[in-house]
Protein backbone atom coordinates (compact mmCIF):
# COMPACT_ATOMS: atom_id res chain seq x y z
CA UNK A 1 22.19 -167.04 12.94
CA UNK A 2 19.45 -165.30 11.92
CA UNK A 3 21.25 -164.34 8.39
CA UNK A 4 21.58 -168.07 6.86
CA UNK A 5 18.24 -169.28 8.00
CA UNK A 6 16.01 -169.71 4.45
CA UNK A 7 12.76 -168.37 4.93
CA UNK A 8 11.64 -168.60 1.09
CA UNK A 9 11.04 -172.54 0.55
CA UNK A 10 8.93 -174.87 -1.16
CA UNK A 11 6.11 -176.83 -0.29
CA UNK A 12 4.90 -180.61 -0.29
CA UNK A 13 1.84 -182.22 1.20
CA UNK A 14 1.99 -185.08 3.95
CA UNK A 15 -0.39 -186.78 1.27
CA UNK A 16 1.49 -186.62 -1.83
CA UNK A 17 3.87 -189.29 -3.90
CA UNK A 18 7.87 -189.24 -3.36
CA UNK A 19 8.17 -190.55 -7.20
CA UNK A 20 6.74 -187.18 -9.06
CA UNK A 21 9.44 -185.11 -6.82
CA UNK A 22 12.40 -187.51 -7.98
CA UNK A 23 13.10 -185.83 -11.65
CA UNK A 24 12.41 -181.74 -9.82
CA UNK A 25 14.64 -182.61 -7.23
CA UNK A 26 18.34 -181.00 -7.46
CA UNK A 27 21.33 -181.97 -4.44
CA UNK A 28 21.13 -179.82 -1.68
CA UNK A 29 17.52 -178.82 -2.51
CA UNK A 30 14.63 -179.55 0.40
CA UNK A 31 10.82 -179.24 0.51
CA UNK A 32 8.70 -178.25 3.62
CA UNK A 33 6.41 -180.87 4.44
CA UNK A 34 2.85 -179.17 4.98
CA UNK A 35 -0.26 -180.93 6.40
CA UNK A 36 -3.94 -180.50 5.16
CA UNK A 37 -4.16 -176.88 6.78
CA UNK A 38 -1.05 -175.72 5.34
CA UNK A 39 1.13 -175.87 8.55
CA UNK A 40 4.60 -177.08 8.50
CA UNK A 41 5.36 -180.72 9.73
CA UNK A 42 8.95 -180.63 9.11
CA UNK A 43 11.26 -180.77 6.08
CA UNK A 44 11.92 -183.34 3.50
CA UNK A 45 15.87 -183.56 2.08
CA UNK A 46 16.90 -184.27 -1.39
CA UNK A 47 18.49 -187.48 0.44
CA UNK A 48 15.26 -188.54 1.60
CA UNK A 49 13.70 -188.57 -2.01
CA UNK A 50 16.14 -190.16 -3.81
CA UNK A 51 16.26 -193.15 -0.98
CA UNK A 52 12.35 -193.16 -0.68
CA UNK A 53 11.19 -192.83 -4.33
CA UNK A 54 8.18 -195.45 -4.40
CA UNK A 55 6.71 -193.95 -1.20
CA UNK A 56 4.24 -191.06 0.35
CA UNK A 57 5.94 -188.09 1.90
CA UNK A 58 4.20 -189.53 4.87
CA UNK A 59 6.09 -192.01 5.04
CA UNK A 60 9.81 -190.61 5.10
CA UNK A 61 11.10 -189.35 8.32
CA UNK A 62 10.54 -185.89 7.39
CA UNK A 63 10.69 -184.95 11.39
CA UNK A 64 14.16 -183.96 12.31
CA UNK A 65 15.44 -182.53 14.73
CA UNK A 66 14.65 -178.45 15.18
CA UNK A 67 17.13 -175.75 15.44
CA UNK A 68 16.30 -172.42 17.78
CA UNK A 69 16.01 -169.41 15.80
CA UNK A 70 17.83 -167.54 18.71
CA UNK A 71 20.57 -170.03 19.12
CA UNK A 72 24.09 -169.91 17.54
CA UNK A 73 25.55 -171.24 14.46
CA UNK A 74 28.18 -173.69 16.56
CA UNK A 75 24.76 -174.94 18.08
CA UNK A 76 23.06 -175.65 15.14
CA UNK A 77 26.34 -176.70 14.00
CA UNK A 78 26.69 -179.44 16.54
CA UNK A 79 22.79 -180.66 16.24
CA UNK A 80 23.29 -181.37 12.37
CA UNK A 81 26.34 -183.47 12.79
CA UNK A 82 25.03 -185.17 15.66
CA UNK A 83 22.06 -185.91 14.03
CA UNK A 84 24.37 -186.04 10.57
CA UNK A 85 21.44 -183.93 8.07
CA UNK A 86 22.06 -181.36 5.76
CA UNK A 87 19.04 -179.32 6.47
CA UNK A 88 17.31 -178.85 9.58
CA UNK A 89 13.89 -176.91 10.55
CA UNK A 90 14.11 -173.66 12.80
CA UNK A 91 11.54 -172.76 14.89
CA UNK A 92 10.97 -169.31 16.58
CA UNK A 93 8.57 -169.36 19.86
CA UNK A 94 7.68 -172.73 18.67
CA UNK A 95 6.79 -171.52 15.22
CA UNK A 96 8.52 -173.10 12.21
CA UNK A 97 10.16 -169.98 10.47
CA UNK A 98 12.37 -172.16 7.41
CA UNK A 99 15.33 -174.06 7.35
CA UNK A 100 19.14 -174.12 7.89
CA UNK A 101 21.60 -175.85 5.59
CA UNK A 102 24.76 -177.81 6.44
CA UNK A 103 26.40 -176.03 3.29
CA UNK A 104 25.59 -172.58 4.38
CA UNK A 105 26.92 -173.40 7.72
CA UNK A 106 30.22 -174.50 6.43
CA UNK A 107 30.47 -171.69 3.71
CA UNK A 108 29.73 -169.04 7.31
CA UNK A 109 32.33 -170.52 9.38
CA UNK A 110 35.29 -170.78 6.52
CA UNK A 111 34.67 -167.18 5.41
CA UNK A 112 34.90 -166.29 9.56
CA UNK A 113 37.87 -168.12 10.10
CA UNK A 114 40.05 -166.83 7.31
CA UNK A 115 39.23 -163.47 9.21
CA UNK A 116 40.11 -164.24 12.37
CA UNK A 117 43.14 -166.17 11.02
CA UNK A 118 44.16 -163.02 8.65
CA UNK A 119 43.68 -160.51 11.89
CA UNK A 120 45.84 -162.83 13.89
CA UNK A 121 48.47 -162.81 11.17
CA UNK A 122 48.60 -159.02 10.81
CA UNK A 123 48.78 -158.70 14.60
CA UNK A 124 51.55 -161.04 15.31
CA UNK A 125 53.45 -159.49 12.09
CA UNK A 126 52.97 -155.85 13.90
CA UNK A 127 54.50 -157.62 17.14
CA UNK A 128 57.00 -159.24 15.44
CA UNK A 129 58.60 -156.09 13.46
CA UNK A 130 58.07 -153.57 16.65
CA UNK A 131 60.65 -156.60 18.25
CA UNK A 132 62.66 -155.93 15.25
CA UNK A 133 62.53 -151.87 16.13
CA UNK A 134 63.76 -152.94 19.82
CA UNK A 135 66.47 -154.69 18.91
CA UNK A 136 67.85 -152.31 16.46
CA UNK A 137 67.92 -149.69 19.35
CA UNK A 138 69.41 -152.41 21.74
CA UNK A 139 72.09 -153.13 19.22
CA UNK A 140 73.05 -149.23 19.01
CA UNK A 141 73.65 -149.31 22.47
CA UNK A 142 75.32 -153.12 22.93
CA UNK A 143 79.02 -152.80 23.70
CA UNK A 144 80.22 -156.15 24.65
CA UNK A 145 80.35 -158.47 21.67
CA UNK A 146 78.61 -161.94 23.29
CA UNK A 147 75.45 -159.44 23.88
CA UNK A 148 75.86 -158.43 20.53
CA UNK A 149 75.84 -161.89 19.27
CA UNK A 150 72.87 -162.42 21.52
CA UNK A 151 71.19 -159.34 19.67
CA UNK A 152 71.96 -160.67 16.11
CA UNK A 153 70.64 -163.97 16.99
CA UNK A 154 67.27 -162.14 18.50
CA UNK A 155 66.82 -160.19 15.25
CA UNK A 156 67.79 -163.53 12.53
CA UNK A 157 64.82 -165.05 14.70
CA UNK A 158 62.43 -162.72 14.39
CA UNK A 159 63.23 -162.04 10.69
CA UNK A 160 62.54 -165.69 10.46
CA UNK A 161 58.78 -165.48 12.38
CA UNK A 162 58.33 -162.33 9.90
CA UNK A 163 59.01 -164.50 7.24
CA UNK A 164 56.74 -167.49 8.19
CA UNK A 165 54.27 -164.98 9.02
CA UNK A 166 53.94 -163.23 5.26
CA UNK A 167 54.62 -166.66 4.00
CA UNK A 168 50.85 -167.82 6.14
CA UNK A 169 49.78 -164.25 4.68
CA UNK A 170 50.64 -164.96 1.41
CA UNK A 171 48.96 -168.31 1.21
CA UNK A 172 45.68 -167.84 2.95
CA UNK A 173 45.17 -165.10 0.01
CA UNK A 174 45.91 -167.43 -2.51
CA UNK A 175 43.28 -169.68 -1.66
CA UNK A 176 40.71 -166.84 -3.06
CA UNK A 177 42.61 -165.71 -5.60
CA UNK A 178 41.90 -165.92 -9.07
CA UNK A 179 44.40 -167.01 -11.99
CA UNK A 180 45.17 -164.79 -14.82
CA UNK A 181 46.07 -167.50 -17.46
CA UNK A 182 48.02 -166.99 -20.73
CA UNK A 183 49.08 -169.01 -23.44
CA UNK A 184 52.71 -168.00 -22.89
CA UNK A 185 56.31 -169.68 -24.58
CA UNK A 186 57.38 -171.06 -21.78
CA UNK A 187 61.10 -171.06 -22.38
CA UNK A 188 61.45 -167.45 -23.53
CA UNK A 189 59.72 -167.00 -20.02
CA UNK A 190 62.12 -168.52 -18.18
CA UNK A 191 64.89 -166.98 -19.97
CA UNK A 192 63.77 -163.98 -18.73
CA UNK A 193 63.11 -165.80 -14.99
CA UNK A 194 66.90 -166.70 -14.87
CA UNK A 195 68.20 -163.25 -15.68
CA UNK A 196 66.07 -162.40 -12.28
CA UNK A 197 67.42 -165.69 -10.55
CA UNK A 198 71.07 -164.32 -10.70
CA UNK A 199 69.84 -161.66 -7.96
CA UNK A 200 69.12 -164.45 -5.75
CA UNK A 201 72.17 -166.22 -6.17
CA UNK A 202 74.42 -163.59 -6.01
CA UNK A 203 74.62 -163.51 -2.28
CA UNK A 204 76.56 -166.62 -2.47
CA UNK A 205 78.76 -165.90 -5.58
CA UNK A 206 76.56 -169.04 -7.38
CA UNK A 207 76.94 -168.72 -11.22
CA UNK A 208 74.13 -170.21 -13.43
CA UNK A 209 74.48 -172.14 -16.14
CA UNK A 210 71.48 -172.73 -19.09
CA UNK A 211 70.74 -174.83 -21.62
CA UNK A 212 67.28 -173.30 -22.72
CA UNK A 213 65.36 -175.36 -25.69
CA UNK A 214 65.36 -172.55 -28.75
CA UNK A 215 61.63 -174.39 -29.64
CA UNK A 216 58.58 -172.43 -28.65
CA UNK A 217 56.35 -174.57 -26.38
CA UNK A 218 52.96 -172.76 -25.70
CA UNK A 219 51.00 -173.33 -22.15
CA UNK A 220 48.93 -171.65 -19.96
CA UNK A 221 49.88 -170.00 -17.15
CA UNK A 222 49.85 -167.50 -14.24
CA UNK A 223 52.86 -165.63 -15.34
CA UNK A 224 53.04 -164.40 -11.83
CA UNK A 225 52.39 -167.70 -9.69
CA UNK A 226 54.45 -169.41 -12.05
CA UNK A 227 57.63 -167.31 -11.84
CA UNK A 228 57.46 -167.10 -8.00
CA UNK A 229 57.54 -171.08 -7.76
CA UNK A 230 60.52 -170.87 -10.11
CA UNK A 231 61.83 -169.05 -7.79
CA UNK A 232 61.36 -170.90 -4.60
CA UNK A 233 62.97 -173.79 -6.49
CA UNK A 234 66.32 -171.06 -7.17
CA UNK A 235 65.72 -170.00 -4.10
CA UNK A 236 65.86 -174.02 -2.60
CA UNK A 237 69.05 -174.22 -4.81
CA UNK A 238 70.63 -171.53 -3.57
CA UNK A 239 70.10 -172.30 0.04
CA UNK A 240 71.49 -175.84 -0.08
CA UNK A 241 74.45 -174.78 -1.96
CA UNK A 242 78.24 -174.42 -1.43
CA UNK A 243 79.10 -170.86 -1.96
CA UNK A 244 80.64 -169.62 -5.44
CA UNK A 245 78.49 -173.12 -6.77
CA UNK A 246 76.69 -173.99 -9.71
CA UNK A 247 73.06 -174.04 -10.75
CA UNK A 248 71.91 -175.52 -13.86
CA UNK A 249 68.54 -174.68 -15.59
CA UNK A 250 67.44 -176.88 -18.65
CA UNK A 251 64.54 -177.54 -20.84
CA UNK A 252 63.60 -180.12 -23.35
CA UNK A 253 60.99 -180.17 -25.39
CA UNK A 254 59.60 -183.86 -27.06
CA UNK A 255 56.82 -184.42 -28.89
CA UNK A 256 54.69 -185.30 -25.85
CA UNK A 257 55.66 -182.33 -23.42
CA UNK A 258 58.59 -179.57 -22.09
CA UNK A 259 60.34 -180.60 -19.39
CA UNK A 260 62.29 -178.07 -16.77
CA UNK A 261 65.08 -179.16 -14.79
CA UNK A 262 67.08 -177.05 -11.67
CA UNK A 263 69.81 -178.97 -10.99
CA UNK A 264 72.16 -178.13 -8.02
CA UNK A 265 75.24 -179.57 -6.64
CA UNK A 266 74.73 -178.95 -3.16
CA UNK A 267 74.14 -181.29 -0.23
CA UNK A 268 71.10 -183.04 -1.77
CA UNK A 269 67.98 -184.72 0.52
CA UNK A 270 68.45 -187.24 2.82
CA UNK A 271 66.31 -190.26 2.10
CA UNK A 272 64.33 -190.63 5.29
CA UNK A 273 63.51 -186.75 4.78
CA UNK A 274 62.09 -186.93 0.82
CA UNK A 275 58.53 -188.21 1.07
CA UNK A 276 57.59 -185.11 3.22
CA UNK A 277 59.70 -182.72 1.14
CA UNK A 278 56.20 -181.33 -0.78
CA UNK A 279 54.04 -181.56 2.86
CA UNK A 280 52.70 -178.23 3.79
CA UNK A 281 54.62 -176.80 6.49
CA UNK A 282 57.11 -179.66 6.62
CA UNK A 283 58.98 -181.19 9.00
CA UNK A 284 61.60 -181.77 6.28
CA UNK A 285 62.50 -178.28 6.67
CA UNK A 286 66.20 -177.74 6.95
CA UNK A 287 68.23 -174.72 7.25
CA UNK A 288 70.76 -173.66 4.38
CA UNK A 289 74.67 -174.20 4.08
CA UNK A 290 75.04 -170.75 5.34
CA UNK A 291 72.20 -171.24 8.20
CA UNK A 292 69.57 -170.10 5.91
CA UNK A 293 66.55 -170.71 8.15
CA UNK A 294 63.31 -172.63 5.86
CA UNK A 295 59.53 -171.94 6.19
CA UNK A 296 58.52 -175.22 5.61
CA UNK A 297 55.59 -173.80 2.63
CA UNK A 298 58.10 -172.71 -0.41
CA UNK A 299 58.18 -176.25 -2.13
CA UNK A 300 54.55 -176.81 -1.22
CA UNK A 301 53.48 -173.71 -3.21
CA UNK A 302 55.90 -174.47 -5.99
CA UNK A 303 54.38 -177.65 -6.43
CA UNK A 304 50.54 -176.88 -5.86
CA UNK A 305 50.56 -174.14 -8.42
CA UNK A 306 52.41 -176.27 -11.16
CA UNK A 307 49.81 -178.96 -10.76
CA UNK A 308 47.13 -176.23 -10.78
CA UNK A 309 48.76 -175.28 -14.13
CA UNK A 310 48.02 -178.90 -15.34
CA UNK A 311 51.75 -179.82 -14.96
CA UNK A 312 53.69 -182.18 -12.69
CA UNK A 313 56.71 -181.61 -10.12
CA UNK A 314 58.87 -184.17 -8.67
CA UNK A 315 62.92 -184.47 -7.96
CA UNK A 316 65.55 -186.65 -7.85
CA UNK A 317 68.36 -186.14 -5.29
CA UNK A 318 70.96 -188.09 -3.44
CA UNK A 319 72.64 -187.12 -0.22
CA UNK A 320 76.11 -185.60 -0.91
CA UNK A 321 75.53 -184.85 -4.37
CA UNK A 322 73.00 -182.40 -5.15
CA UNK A 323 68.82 -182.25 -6.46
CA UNK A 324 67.48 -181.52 -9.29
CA UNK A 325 63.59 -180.49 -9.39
CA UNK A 326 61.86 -181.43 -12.27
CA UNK A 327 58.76 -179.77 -13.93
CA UNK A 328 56.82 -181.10 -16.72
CA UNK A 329 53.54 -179.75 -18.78
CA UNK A 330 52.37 -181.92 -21.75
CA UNK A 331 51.84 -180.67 -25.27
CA UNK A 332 48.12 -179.46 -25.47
């Protein structure tokens, strides 16, 4: 714990007025309280200014409760909620050494968890694919064709845990990750999206038809983040289609905005399964036409980069006859 306690902080007498500190004051910012000999007394908040403006330091309740300087960060954890501050004293051998913030605290334990959390990931994605390596040998050997079904069905699940498992990957680094925004035209971009599309739906024999708006529409984007939830939404398309189907992609551009529409004619949403359809790892998960199997995150991205992009996503879809996702940016 030793690494987030502050031991450079600023002082305030016992003696002196609340008001003067009011205007220095910043959130998140705490004083020491110090008596006539200079010894700490305990430590004022920026909380207990701003609620405690006409009185005398003296008179706050500057004594909270102390934090061991040998103790753990879940300990010192637990005393500040319990005792809900945002800055508590630590004391070494009984001597007051600085203070420990409930920010700092929180900033520790994310950065430690998305460790842990990334280590676990890359470990259970080693297990998964040495699985995979088994059951390639087992199939080699496999004579009798229900064991052989048994061994394809083995391998489709773990391709589908491998798959969840890059997906987690995937996001987690995303939540660090810096955008690389450009003022791009976005229907020339998609144009050249949908010559990449047909890849993906040529496993099913799915032709795609365009109507792409000639009229250059300029907006900021992650040319990468943005292409990849284009694709999830093919990819969504694709999965929930009939094979040798149809795909539509469409813009329109108005005065106000550019609208972009992927329209399939597959088995569309059922209505008790559309409110969660944009949850993150969703229960509204369902696996393809074909048995495509579904991670539960694709939409989820799709739609929290497009908002992050300052557009919106929703969809329209009936059961029986197909969804189209819509995507919308306004003129700038």
């Amino acid at each position: 714990m030793n690494q987030l306690i502050i031991k450079h902080f600023e002082t305030v007498s016992i003696f002196d007025n609340i008001s003067p500190l009011y205007n220095l004051m910043k959130p998140g910012a705490w004083l020491v309280v110090t008596n006539e000999l200079g010894e700490a007394l305990g430590i004022l908040s920026y909380n207990d200014i701003v609620t405690n403006v006409s009185k005398k330091v003296g008179e706050c309740n500057f004594q909270k409760p102390a934090v061991d300087a040998n103790g753990t960060i879940i300990e010192a954890f637990e005393i500040m909620a319990a005792s809900h501050r945002s800055v508590l004293p630590v004391y070494e051998d009984g001597k007051f050494v600085g203070g420990i913030t409930h920010n700092d605290i929180t900033r520790y334990l994310l950065v430690n968890t998305k460790q842990v959390y990334q280590s676990v990931i890359h470990d259970l994605r080693n297990s998964v694919s040495n699985l995979m390596g088994l059951n390639k040998l087992l199939e080699v050997n496999v004579e009798k064709p229900e064991n052989l079904e048994l061994v394809t069905l083995t391998e489709r699940t773990c391709s589908h845990a491998l798959n969840i498992l890059h997906e987690l990957l995937f996001l987690e680094r995303l939540q660090g990750e810096q955008f690389n925004l450009e003022a791009i035209d976005l229907n020339s971009f998609i144009k050249e999206c949908i010559e990449e599309m047909r890849g993906i739906t040529s496993s099913k024999g799915i032709s795609i038809f365009t109507q792409i708006s000639n009229e250059c529409f300029f907006h900021k984007i992650d040319p990468t983040h943005f292409k990849r939830a284009l694709h999830n939404l093919a990819m969504n398309a694709v999965k929930f289609s009939s094979d040798k189907g149809i795909i539509c992609v469409s813009t329109f551009v108005s005065e106000e905005a550019c609208t972009i529409a992927i329209e399939d004619q597959g088995i569309g949403i059922p209505e008790n399964l559309q409110p969660y359809i944009f949850d993150q790892f969703t229960q509204a998960g369902r696996n393809g036409n074909n048995g495509e199997l579904s991670t539960g995150i694709g939409l989820y991205f799709s739609k929290a980069r497009i908002e992050q992009f300052n557009g919106k996503m929703w969809f329209e879809s009936s059961e029986g006859s197909g969804t189209t996702f819509f995507i919308e940016f306004a003129r700038a």
